[in-house]
PDB file of N, CA and C in Angstrom:
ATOM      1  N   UNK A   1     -13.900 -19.620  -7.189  1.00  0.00           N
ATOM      2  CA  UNK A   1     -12.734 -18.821  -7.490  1.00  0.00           C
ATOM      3  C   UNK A   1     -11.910 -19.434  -8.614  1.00  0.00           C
ATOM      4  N   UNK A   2     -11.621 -20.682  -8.316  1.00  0.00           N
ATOM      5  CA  UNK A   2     -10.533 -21.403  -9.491  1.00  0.00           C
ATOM      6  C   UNK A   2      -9.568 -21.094  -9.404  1.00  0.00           C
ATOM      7  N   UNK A   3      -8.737 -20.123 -10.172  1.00  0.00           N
ATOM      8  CA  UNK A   3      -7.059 -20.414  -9.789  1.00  0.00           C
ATOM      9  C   UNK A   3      -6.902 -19.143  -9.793  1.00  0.00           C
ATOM     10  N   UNK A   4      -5.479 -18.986  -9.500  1.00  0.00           N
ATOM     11  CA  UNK A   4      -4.779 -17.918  -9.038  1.00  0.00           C
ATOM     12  C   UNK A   4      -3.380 -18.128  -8.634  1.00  0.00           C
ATOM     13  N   UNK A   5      -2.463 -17.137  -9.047  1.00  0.00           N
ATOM     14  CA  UNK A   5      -0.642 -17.672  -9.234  1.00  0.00           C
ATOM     15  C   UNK A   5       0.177 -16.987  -8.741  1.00  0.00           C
ATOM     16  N   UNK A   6       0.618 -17.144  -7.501  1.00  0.00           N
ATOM     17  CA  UNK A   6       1.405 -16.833  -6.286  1.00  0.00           C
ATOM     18  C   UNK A   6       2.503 -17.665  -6.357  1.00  0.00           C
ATOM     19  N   UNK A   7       3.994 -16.394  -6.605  1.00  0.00           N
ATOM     20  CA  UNK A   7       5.277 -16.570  -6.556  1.00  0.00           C
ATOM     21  C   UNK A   7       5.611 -17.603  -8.041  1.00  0.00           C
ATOM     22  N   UNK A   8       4.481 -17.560  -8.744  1.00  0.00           N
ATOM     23  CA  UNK A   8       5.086 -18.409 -10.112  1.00  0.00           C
ATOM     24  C   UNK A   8       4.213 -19.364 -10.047  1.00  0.00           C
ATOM     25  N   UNK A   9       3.717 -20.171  -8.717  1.00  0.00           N
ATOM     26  CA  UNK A   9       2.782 -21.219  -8.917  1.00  0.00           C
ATOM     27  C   UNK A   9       1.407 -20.902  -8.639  1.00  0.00           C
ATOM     28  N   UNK A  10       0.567 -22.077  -9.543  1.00  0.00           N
ATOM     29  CA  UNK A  10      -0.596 -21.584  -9.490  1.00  0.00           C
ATOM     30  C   UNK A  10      -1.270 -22.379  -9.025  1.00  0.00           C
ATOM     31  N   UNK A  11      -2.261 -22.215  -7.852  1.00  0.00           N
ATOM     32  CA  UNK A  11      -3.199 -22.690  -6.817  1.00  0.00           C
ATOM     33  C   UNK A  11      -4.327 -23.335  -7.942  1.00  0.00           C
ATOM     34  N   UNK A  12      -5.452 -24.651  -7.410  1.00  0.00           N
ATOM     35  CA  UNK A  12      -6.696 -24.410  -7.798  1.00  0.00           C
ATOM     36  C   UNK A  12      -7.153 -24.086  -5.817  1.00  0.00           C
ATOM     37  N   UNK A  13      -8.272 -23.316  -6.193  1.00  0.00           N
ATOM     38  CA  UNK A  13      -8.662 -22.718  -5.006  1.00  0.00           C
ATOM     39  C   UNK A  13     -10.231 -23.600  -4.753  1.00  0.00           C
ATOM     40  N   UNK A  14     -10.295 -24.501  -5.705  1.00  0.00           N
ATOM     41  CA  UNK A  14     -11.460 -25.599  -5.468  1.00  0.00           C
ATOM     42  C   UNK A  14     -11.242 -26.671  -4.289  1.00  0.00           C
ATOM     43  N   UNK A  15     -10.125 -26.873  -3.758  1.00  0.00           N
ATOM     44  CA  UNK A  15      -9.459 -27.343  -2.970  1.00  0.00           C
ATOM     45  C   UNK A  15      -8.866 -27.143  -1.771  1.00  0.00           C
ATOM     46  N   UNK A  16      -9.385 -25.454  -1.356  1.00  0.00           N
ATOM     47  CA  UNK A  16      -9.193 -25.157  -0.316  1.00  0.00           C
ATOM     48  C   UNK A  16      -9.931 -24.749   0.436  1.00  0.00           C
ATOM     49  N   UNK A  17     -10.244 -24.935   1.904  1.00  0.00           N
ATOM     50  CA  UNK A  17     -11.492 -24.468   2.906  1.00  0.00           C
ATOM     51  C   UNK A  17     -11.397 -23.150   2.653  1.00  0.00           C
ATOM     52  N   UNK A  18     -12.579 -22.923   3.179  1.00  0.00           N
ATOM     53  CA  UNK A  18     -13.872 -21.728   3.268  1.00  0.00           C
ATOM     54  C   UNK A  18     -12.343 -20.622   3.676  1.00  0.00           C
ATOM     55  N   UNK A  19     -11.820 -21.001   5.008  1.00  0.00           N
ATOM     56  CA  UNK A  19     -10.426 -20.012   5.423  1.00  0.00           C
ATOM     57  C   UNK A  19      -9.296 -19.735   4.302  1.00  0.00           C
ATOM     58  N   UNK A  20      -9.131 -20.431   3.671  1.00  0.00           N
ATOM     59  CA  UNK A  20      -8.088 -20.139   2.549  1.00  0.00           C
ATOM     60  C   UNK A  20      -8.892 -19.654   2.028  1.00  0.00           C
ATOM     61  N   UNK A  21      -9.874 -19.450   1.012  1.00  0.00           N
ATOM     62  CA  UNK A  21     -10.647 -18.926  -0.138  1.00  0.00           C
ATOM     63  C   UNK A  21     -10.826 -17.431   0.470  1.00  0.00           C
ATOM     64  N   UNK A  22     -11.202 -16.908   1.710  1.00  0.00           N
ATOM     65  CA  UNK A  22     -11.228 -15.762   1.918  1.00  0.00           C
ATOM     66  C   UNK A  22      -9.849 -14.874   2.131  1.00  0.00           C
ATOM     67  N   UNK A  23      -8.842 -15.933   2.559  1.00  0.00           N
ATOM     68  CA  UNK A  23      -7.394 -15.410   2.924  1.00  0.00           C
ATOM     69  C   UNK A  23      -6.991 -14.497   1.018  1.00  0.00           C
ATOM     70  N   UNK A  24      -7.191 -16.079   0.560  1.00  0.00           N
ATOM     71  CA  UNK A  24      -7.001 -15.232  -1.260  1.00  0.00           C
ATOM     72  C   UNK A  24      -7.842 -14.034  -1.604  1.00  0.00           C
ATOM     73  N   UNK A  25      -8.904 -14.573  -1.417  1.00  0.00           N
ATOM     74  CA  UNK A  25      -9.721 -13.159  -1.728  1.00  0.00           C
ATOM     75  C   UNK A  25      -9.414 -11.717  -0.939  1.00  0.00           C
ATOM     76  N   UNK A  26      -8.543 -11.809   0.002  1.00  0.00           N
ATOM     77  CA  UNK A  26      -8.367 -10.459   0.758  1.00  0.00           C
ATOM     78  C   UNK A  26      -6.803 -10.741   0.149  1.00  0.00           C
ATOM     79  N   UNK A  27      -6.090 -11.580  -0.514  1.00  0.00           N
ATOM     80  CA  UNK A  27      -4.693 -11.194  -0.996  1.00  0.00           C
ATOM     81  C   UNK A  27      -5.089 -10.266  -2.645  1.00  0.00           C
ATOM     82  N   UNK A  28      -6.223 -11.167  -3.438  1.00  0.00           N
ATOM     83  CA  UNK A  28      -6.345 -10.479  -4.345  1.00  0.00           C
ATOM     84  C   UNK A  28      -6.995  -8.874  -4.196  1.00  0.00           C
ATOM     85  N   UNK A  29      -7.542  -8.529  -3.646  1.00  0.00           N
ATOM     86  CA  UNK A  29      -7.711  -7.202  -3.286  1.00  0.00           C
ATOM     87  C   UNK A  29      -6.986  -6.608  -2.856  1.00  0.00           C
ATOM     88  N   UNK A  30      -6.130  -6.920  -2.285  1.00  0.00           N
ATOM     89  CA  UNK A  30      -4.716  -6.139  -1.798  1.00  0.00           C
ATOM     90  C   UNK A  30      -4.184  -6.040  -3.169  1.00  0.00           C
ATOM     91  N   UNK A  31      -4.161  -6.514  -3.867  1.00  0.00           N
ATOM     92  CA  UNK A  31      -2.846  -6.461  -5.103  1.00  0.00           C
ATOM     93  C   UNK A  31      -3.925  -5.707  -6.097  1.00  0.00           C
ATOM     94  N   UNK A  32      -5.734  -5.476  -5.684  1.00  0.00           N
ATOM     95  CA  UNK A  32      -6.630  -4.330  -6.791  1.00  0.00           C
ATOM     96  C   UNK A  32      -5.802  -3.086  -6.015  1.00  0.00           C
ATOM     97  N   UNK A  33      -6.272  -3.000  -4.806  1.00  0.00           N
ATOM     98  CA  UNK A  33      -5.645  -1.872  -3.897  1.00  0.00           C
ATOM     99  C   UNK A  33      -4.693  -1.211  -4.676  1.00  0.00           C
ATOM    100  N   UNK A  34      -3.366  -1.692  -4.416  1.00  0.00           N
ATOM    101  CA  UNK A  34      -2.398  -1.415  -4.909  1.00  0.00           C
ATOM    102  C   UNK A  34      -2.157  -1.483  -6.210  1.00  0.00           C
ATOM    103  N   UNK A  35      -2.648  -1.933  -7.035  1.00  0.00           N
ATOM    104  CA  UNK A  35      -2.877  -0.632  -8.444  1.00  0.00           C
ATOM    105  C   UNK A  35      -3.438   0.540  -8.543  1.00  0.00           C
ATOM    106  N   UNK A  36      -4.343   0.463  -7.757  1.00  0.00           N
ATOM    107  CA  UNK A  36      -5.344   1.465  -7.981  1.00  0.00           C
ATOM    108  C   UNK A  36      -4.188   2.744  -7.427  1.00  0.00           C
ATOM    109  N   UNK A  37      -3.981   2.166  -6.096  1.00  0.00           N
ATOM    110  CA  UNK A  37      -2.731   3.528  -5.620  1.00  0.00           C
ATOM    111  C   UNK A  37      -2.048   4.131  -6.395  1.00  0.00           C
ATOM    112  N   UNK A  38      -1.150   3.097  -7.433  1.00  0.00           N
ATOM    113  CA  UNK A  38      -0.207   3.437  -8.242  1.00  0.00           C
ATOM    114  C   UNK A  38      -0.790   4.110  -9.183  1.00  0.00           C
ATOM    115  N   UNK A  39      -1.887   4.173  -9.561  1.00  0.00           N
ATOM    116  CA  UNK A  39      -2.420   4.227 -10.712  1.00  0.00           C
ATOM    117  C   UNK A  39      -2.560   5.949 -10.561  1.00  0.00           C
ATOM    118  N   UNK A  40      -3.459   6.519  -9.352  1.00  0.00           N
ATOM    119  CA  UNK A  40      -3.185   7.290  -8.292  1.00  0.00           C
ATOM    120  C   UNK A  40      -2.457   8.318  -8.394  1.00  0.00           C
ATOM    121  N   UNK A  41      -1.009   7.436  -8.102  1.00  0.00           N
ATOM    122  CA  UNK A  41       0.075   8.560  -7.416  1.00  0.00           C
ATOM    123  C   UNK A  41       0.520   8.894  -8.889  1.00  0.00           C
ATOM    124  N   UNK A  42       0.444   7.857  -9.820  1.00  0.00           N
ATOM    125  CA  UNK A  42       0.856   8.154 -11.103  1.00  0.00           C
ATOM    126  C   UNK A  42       0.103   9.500 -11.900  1.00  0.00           C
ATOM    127  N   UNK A  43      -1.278   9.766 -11.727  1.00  0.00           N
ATOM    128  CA  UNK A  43      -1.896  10.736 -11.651  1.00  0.00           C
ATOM    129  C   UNK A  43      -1.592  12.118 -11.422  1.00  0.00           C
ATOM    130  N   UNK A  44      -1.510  11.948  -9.872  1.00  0.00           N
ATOM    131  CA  UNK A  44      -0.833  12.904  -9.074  1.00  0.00           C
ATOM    132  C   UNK A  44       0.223  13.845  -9.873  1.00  0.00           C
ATOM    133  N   UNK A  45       0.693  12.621 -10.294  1.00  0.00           N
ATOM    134  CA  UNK A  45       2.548  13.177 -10.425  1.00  0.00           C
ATOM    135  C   UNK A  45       2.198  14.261 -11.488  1.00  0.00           C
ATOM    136  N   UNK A  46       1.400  13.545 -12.380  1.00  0.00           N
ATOM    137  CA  UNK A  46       1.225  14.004 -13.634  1.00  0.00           C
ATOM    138  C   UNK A  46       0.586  15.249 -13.452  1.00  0.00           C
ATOM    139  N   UNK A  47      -0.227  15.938 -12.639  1.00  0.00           N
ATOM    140  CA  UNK A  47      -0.955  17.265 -12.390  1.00  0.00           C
ATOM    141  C   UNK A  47      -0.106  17.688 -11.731  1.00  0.00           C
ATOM    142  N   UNK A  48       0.850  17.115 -11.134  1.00  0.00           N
ATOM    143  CA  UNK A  48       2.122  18.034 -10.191  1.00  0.00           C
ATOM    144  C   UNK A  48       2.791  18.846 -11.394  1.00  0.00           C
ATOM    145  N   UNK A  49       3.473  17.973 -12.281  1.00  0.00           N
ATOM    146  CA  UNK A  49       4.101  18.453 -13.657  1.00  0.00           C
ATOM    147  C   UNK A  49       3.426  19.285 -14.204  1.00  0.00           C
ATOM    148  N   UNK A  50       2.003  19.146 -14.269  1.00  0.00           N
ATOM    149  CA  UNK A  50       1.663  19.865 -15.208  1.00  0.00           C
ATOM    150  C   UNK A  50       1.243  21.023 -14.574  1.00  0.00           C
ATOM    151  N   UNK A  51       0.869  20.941 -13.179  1.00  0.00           N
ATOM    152  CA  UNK A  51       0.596  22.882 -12.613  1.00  0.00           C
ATOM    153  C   UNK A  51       2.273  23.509 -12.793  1.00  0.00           C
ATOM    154  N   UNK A  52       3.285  22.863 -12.445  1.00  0.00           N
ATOM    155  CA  UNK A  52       4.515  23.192 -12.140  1.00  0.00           C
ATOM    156  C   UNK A  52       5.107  23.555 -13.877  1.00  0.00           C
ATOM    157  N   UNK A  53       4.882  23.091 -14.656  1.00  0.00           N
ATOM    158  CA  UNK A  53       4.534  23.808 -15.906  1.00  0.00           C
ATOM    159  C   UNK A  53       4.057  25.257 -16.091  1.00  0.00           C
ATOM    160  N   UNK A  54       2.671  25.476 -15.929  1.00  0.00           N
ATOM    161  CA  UNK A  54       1.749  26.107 -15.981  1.00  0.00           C
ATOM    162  C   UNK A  54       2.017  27.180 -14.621  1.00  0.00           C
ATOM    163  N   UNK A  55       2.899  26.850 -13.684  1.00  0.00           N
ATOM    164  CA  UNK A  55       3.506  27.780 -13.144  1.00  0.00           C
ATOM    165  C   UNK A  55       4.746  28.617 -13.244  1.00  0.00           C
ATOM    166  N   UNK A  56       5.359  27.836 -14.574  1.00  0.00           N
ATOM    167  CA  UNK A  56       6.443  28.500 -15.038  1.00  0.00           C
ATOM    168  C   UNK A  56       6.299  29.351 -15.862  1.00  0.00           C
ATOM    169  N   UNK A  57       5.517  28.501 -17.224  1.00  0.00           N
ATOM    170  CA  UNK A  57       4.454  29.996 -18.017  1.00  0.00           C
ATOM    171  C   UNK A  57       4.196  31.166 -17.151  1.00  0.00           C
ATOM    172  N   UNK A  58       3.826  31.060 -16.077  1.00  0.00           N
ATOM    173  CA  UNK A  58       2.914  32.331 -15.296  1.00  0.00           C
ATOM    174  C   UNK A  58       4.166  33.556 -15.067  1.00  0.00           C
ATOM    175  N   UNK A  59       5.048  32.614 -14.113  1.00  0.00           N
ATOM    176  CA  UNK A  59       6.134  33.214 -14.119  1.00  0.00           C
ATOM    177  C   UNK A  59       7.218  34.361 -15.290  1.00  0.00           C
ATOM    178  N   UNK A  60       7.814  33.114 -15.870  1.00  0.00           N
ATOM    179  CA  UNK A  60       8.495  33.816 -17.699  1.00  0.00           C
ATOM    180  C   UNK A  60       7.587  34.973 -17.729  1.00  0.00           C
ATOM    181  N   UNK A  61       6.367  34.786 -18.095  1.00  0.00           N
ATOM    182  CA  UNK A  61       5.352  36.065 -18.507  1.00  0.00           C
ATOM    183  C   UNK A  61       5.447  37.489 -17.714  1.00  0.00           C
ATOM    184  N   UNK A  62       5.743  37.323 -16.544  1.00  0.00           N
ATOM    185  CA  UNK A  62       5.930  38.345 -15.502  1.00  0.00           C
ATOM    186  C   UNK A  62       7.749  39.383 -16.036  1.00  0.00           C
TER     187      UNK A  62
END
């Protein structure tokens, strides 16, 4: 693994048992997770706007 920087400081992870190295590895996936969400909802939002757009066109036109 090698390093990795939690709260400002940075770990070497060459130095920690088999239990820490997996604890990090399930912290760093939590923090892929949670981009990916954001990344996501950020998405979302953006096809929300844009039907809600495209539902106003529909509308006006009427």
């Amino acid at each position: 693994m090698a390093k990795f920087e939690l709260d400002g400081k940075e770990y070497n992870t060459d130095d920690f048992d088999d239990r820490q190295k997996r604890i990090v590895a399930l912290y760093q996936k939590s923090l892929r997770d949670e981009n990916v969400a954001l990344m996501e909802l950020e998405l979302k939002r953006a096809a929300r706007i844009e039907v809600a757009r495209k539902l106003i066109e529909e509308i006006a036109e009427k």
